[in-house]
N, C-alpha and C. Protein backbone atom coordinates (compact mmCIF):
# COMPACT_ATOMS: atom_id res chain seq x y z
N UNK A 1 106.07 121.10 94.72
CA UNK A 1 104.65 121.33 94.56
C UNK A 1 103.98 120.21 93.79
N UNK A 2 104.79 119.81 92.89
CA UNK A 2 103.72 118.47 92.13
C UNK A 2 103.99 117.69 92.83
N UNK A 3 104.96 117.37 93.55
CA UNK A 3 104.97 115.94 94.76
C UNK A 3 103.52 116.30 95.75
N UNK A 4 103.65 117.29 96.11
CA UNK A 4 102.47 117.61 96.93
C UNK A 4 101.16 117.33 96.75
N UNK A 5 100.84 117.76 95.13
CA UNK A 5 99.87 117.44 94.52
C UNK A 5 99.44 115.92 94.08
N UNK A 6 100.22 115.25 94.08
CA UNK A 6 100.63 113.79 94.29
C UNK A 6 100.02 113.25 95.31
N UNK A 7 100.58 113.89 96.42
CA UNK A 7 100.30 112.94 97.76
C UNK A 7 98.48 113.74 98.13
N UNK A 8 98.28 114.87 97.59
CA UNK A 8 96.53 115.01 97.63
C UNK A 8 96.17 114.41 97.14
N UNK A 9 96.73 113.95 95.59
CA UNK A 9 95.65 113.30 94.65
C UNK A 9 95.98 111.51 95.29
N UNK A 10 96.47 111.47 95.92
CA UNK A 10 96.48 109.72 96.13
C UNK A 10 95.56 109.57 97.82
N UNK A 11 95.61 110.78 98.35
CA UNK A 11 94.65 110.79 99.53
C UNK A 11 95.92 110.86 100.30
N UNK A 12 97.06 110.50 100.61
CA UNK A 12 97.76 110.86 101.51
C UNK A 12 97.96 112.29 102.47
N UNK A 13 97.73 113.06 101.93
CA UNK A 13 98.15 114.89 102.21
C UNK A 13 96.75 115.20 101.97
N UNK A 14 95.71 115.69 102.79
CA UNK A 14 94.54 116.25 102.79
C UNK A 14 94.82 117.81 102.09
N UNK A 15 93.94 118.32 101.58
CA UNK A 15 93.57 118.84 100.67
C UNK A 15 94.64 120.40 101.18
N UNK A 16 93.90 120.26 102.32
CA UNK A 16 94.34 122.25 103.19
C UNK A 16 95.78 122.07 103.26
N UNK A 17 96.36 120.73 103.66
CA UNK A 17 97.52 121.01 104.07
C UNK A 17 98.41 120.90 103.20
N UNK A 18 98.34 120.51 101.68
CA UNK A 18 98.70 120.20 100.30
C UNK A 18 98.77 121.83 100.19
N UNK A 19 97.92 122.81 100.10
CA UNK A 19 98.06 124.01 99.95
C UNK A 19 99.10 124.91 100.56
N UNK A 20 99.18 124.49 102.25
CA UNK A 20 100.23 124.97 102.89
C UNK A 20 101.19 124.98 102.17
N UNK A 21 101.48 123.02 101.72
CA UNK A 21 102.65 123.04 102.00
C UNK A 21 103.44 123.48 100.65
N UNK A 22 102.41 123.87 99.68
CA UNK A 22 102.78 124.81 98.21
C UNK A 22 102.95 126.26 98.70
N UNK A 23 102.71 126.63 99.43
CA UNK A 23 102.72 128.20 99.54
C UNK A 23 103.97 128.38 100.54
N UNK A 24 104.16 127.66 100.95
CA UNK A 24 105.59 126.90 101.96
C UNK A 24 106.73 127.07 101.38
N UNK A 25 106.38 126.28 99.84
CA UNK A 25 107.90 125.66 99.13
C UNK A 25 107.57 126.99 98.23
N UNK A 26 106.61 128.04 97.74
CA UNK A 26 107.17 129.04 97.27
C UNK A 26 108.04 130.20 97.76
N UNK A 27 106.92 129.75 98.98
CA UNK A 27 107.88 131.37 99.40
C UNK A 27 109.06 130.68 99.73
N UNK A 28 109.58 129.66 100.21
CA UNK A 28 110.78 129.22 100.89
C UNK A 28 111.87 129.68 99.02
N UNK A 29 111.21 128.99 98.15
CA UNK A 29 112.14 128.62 97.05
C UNK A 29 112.57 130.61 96.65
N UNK A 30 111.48 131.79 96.57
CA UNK A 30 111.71 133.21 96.54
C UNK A 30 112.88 133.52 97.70
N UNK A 31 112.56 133.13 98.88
CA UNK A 31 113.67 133.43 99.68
C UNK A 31 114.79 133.23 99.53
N UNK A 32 115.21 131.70 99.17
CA UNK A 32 116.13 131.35 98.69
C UNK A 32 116.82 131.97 97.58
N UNK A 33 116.00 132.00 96.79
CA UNK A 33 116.93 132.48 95.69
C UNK A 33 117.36 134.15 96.22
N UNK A 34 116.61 135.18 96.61
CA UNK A 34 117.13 136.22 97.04
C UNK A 34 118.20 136.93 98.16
N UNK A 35 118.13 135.24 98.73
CA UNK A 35 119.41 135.25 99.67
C UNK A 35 120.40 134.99 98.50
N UNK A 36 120.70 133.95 97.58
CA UNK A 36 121.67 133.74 96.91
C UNK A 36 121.80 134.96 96.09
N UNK A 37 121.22 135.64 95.64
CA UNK A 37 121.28 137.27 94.35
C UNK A 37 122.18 137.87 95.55
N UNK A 38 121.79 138.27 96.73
CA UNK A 38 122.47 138.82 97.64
C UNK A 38 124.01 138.40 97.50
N UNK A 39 124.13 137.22 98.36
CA UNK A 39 125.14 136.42 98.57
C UNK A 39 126.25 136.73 97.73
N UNK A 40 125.88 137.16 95.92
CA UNK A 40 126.94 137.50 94.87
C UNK A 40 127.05 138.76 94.73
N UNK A 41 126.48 139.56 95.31
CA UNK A 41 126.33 140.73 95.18
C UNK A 41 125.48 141.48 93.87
N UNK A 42 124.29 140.84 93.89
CA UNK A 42 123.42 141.37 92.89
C UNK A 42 122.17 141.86 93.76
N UNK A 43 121.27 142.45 92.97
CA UNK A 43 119.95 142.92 93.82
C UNK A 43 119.52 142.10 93.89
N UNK A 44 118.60 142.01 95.35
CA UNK A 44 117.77 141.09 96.05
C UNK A 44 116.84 140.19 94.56
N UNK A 45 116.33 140.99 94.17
CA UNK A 45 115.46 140.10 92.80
C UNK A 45 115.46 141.37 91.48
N UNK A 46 115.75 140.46 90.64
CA UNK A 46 115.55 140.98 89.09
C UNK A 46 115.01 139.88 88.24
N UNK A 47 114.43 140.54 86.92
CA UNK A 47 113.54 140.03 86.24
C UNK A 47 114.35 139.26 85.30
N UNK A 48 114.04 137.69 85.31
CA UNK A 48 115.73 136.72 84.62
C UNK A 48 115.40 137.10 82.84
N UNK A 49 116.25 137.03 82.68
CA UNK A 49 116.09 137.51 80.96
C UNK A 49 116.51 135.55 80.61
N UNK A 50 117.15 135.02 80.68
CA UNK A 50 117.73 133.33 80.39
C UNK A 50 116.68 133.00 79.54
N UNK A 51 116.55 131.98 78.17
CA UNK A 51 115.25 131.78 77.51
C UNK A 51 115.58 130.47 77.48
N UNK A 52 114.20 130.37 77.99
CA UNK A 52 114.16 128.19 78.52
C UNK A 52 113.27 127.70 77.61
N UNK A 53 112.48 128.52 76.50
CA UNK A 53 111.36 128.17 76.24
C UNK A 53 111.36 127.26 75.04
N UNK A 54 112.48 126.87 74.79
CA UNK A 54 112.50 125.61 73.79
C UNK A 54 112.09 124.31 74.25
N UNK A 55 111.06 123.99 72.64
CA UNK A 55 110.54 122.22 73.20
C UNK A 55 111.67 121.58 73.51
N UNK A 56 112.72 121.31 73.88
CA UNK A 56 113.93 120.05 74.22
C UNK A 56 114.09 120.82 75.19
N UNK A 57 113.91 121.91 76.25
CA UNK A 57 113.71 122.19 77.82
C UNK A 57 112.65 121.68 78.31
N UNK A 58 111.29 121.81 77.99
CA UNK A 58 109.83 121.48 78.40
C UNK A 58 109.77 120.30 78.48
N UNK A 59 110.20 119.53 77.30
CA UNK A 59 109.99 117.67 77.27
C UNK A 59 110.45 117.45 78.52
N UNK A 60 112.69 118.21 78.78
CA UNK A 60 112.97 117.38 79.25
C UNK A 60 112.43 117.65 80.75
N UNK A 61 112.05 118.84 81.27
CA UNK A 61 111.28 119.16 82.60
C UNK A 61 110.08 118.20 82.63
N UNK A 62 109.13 117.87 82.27
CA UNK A 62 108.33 117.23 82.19
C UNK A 62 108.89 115.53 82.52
N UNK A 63 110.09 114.91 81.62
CA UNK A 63 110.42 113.88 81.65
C UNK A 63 110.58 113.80 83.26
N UNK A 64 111.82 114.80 83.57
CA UNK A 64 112.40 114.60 85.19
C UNK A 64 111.62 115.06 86.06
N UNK A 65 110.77 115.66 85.86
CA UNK A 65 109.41 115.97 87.12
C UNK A 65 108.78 114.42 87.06
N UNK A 66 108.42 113.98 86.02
CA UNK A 66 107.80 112.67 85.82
C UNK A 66 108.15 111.66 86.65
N UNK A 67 109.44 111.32 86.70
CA UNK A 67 110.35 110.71 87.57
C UNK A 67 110.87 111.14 88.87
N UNK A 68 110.45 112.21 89.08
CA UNK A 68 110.87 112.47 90.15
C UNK A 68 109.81 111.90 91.27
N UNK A 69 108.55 112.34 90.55
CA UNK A 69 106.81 112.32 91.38
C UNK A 69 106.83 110.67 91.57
N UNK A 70 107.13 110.04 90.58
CA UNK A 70 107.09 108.64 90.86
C UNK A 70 107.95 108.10 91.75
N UNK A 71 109.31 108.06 91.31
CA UNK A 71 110.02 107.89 91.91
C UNK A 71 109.69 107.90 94.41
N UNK A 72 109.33 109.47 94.62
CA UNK A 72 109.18 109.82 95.54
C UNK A 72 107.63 108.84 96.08
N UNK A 73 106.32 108.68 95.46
CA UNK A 73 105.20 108.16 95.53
C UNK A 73 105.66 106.77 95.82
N UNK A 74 106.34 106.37 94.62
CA UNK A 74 106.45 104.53 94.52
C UNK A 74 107.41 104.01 95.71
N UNK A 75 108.44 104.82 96.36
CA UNK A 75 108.83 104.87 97.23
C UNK A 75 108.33 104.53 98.87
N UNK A 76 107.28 106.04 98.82
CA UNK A 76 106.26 105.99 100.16
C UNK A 76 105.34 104.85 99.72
N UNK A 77 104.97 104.48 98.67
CA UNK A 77 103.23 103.78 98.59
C UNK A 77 104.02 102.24 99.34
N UNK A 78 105.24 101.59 98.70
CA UNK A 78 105.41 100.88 98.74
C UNK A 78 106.69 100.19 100.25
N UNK A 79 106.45 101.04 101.00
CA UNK A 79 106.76 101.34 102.62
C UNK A 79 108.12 101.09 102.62
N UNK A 80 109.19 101.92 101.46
CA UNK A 80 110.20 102.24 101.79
C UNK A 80 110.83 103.67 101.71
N UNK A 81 109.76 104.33 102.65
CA UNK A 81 110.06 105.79 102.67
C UNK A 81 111.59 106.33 102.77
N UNK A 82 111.73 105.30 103.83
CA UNK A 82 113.38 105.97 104.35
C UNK A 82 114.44 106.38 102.93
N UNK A 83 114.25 105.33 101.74
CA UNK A 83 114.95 105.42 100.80
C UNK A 83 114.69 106.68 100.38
N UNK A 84 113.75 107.89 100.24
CA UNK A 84 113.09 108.53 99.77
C UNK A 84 114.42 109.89 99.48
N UNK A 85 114.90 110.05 100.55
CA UNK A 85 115.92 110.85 100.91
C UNK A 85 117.10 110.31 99.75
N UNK A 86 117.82 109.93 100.05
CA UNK A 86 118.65 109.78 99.04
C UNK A 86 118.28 108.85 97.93
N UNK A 87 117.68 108.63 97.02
CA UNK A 87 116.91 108.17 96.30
C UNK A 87 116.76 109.81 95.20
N UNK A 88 115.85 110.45 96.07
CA UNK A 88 116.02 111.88 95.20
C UNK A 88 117.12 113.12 95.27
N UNK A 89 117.99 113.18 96.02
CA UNK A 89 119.01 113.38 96.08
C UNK A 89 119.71 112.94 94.96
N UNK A 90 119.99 111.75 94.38
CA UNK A 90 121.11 111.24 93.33
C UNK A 90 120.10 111.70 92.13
N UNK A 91 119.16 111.46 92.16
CA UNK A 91 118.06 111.98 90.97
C UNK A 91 118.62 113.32 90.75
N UNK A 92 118.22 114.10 91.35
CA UNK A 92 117.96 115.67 91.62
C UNK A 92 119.66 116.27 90.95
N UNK A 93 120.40 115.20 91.46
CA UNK A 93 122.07 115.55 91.12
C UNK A 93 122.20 114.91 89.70
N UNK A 94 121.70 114.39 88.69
CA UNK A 94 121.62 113.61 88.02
C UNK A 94 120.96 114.59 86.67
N UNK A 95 119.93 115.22 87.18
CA UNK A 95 119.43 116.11 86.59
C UNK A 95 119.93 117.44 86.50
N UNK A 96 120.42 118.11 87.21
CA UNK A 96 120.85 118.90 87.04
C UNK A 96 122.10 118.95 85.91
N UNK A 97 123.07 117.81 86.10
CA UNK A 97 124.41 117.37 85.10
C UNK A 97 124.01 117.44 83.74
N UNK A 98 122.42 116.58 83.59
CA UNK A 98 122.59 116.01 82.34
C UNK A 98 121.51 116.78 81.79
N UNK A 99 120.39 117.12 82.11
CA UNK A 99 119.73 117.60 81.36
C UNK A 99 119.58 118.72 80.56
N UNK A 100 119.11 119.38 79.31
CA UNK A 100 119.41 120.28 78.70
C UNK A 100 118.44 121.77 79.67
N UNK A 101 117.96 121.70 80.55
CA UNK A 101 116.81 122.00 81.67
C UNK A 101 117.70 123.08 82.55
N UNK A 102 118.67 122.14 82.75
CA UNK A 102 119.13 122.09 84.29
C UNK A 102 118.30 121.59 85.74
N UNK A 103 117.08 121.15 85.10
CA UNK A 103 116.41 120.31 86.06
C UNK A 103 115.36 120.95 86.90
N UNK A 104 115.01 121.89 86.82
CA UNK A 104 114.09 122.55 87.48
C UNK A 104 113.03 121.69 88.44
N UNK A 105 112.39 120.64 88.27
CA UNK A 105 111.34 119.90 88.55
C UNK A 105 110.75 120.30 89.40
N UNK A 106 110.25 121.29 89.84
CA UNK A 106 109.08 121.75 90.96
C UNK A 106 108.70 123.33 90.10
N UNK A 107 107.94 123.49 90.10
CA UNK A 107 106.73 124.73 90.04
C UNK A 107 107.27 125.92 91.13
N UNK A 108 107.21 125.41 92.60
CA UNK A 108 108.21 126.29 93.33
C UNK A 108 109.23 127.13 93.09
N UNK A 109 109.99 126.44 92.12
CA UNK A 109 111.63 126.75 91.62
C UNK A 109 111.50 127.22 90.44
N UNK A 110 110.83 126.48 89.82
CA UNK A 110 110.07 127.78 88.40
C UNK A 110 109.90 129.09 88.41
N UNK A 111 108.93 129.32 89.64
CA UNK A 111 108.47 130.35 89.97
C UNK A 111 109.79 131.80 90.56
N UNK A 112 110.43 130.63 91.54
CA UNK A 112 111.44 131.53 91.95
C UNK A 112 112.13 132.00 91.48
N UNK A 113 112.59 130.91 90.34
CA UNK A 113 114.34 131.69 89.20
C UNK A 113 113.75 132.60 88.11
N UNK A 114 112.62 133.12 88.28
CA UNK A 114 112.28 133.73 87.15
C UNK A 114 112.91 135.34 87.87
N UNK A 115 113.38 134.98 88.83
CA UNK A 115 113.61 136.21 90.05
C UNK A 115 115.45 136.63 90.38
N UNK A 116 116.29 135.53 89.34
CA UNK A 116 117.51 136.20 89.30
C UNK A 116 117.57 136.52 87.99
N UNK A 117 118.46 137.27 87.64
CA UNK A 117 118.78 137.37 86.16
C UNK A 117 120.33 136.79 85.73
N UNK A 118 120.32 135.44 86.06
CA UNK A 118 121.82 135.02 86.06
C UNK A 118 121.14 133.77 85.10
N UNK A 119 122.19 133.02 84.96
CA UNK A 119 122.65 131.71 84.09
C UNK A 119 121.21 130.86 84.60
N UNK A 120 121.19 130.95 85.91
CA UNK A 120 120.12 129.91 86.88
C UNK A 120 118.53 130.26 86.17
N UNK A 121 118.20 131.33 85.93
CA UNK A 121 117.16 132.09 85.80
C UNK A 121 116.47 131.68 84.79
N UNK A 122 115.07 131.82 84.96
CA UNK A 122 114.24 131.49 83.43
C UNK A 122 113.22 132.65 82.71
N UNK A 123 113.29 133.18 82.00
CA UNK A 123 112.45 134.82 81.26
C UNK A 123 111.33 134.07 82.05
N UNK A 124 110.46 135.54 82.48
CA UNK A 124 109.02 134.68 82.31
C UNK A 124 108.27 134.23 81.39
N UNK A 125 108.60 134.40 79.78
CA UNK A 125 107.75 133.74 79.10
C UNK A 125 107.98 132.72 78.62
N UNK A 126 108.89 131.87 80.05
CA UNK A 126 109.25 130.68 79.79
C UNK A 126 108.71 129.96 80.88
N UNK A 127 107.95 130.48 81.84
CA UNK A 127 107.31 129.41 82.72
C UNK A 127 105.96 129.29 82.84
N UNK A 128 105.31 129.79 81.69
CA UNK A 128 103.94 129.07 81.65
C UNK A 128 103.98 127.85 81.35
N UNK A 129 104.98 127.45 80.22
CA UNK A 129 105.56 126.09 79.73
C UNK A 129 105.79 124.82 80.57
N UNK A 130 106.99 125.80 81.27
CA UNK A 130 107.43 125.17 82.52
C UNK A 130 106.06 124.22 83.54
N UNK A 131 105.71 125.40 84.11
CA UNK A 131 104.51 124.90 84.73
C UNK A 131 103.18 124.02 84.43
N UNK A 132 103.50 123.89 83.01
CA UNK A 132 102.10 123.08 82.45
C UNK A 132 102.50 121.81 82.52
N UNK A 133 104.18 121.86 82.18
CA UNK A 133 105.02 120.37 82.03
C UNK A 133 104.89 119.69 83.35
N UNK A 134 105.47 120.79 84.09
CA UNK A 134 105.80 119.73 85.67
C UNK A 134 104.52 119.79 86.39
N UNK A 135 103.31 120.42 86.03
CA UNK A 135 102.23 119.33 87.11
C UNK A 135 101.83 118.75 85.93
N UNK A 136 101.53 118.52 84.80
CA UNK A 136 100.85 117.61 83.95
C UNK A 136 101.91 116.13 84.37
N UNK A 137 103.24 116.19 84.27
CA UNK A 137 104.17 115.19 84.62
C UNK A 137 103.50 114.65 85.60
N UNK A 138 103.50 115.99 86.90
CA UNK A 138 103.47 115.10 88.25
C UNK A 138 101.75 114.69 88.22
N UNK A 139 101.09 115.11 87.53
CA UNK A 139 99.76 114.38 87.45
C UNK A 139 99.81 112.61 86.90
N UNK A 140 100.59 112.62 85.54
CA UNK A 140 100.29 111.53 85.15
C UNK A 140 101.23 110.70 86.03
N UNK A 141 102.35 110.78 86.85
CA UNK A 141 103.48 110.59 87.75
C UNK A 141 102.14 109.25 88.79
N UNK A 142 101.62 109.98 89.26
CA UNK A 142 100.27 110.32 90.13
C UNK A 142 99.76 109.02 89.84
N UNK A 143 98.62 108.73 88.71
CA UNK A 143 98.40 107.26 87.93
C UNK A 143 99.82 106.71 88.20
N UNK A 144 100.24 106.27 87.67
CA UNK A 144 101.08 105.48 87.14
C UNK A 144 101.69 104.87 88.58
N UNK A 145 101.87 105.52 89.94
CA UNK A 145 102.25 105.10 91.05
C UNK A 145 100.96 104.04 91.28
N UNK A 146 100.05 105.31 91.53
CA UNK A 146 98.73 104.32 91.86
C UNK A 146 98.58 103.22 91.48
N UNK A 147 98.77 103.17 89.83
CA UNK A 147 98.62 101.83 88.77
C UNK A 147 99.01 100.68 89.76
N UNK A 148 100.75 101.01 89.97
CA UNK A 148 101.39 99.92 90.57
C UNK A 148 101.49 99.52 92.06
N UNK A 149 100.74 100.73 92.82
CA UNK A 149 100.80 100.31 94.50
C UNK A 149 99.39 100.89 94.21
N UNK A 150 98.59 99.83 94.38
CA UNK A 150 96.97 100.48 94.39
C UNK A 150 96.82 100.52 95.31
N UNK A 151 97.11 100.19 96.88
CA UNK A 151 96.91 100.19 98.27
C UNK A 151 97.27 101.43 98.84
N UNK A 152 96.60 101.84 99.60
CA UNK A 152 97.11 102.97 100.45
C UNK A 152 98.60 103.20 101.22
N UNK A 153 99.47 103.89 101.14
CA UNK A 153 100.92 104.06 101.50
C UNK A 153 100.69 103.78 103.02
N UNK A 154 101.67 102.59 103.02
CA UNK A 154 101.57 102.07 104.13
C UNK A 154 102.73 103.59 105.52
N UNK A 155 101.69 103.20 106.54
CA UNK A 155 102.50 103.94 107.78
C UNK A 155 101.77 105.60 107.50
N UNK A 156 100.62 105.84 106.33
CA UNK A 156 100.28 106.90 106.14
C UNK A 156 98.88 106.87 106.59
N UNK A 157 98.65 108.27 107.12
CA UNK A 157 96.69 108.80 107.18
C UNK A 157 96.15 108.95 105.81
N UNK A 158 95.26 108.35 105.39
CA UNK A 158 94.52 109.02 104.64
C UNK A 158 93.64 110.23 104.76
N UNK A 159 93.20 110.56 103.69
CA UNK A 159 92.73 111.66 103.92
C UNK A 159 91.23 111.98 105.00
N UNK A 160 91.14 110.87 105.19
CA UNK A 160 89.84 111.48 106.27
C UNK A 160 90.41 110.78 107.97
N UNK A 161 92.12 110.70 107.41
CA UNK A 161 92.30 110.74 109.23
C UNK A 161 92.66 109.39 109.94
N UNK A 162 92.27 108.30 109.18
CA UNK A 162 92.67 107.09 109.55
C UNK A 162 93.64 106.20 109.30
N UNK A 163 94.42 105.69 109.71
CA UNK A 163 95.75 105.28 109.35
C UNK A 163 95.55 104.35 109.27
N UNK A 164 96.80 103.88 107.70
CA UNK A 164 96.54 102.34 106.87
C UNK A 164 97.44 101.79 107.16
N UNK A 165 96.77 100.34 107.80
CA UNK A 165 97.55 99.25 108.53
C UNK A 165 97.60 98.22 107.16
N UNK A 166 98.56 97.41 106.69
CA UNK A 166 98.88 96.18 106.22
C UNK A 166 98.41 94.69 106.34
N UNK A 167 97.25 94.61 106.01
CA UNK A 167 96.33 93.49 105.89
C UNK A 167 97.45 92.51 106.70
N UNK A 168 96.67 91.67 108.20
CA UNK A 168 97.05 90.81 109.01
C UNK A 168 98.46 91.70 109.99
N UNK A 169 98.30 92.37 110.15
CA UNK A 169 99.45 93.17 110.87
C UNK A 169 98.52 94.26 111.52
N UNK A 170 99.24 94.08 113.05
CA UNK A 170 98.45 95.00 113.87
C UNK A 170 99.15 95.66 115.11
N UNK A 171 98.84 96.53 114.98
CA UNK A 171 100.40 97.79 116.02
C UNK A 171 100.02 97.53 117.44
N UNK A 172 101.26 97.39 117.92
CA UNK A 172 101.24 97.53 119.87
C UNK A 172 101.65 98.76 120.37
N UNK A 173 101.17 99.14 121.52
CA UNK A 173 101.19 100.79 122.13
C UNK A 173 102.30 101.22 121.60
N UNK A 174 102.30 101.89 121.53
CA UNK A 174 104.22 102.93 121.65
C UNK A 174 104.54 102.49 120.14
N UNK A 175 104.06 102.03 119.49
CA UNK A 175 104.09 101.99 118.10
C UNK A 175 104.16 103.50 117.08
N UNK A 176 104.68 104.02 116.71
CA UNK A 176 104.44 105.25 115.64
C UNK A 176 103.85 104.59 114.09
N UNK A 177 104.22 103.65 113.88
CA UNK A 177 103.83 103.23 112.90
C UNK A 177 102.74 101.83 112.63
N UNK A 178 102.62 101.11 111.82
CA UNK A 178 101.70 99.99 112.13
C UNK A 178 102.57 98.48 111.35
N UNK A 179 103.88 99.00 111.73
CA UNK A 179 104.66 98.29 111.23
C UNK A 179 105.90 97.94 111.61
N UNK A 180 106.92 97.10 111.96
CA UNK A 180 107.66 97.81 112.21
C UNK A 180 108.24 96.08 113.67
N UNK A 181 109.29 96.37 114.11
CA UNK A 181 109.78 95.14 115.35
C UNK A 181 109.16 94.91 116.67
N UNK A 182 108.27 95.85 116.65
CA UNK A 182 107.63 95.77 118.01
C UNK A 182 106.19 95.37 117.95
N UNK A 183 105.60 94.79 116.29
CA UNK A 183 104.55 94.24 115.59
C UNK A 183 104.47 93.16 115.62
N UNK A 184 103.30 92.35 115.61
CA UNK A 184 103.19 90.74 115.53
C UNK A 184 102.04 90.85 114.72
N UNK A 185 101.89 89.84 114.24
CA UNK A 185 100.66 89.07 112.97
C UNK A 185 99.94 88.79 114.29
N UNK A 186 98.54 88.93 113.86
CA UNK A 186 97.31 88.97 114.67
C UNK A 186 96.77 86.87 115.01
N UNK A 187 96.81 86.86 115.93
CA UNK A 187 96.97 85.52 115.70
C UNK A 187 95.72 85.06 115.66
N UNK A 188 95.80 83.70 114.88
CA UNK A 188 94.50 83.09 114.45
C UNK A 188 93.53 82.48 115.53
N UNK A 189 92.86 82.77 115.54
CA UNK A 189 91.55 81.60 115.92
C UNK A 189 91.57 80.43 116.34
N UNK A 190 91.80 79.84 117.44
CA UNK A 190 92.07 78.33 117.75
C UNK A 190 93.46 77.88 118.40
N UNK A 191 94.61 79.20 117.62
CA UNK A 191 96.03 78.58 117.53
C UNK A 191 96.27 79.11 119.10
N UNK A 192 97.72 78.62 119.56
CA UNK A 192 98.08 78.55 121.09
C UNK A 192 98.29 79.96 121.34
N UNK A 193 98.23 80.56 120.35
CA UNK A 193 98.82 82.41 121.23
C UNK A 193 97.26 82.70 121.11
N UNK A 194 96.13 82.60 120.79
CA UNK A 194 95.17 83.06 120.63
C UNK A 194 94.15 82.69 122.13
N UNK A 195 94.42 81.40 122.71
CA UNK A 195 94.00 80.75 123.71
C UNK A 195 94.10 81.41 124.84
N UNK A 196 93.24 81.81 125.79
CA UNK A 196 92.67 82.96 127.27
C UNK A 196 93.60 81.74 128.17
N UNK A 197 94.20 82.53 129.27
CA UNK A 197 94.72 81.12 130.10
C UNK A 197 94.06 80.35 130.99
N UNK A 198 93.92 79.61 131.31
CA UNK A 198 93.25 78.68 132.02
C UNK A 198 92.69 79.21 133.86
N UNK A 199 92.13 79.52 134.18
CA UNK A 199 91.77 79.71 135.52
C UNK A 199 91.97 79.09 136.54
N UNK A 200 92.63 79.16 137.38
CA UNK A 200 93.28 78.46 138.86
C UNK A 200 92.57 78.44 139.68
């Protein structure tokens, strides 16, 4: 959900579909977890008693949401999406090991573990905390991408629909992207690829 909020606030993900795709990753992240309560043989959902609500949980949720939002942004802005995938993957595994958290970093997943009552689980009067950390993170996450790729994420629509091409680069049919081996630099003015052919 704060990645999401990310890619609204940078114009990438228009506004409606930023909403979807939060109401998406909640209910997906509730499901989930109530398949797993199942899975051990506990009730579908109970109320987690676990207490997360110490400042050295919040910092460190905040820290790894922080990094995560960037991480994923500075990635797309700077047109190496593909890395994006495993990139947060080793993160995500990284966090979970080390942090005193266990890593929560989405609002989604906040929301959901407040719904087992196992080790995983967080009381609820531990995710107002939660939730202030990881979108304030993924807000300032947000700047700080921008700061450093001020250009629009290349191979992306912005938000009113038009897709950002890479100053002097210009897409041929069958293109998905505006980038890419089947692309050529727009040729100059005067030079021999630019020249109409001669008439017979």
């Amino acid at each position: 959900m704060a990645t999401a909020c990310g890619f609204w606030r940078t114009g990438t993900l228009p506004g409606r579909e930023a909403v979807l795709y939060m109401g998406a990753q909640i209910a997906g992240a509730i499901a989930g977890v109530v398949l797993a309560n199942l899975t051990f043989g506990l009730s579908a959902a109970s109320i987690a008693t676990t207490d997360r609500s110490t400042v050295g949980m919040v910092v460190a949720e905040a820290v790894v949401t922080f990094v995560l939002v960037l991480l994923i942004l500075g990635l797309v802005r700077s047109g190496n999406g593909a890395a994006v995938a495993p990139a947060v993957g080793a993160w995500v595994a990284a966090i979970i090991i080390a942090t005193v958290s266990t890593g929560f970093a989405n609002p989604a997943v906040t929301i959901a573990r407040a719904l087992t009552d196992t080790f995983a689980g967080i009381a609820p009067s531990g995710v107002p905390a939660f939730l202030a950390a990881q979108f304030l993170a993924g807000l300032a996450a947000t700047f700080v991408a921008v700061a450093f790729y001020p250009g629009p994420a290349r191979g992306t629509q912005s938000s009113s629909g038009a897709a950002s091409t890479p100053r002097g680069i210009t897409s041929r049919p069958g293109n998905a992207l505006p980038y890419g081996p089947r692309c050529a630099r727009t040729p100059r003015p005067g030079s021999s690829r630019h020249r109409s052919p001669r008439r017979r």
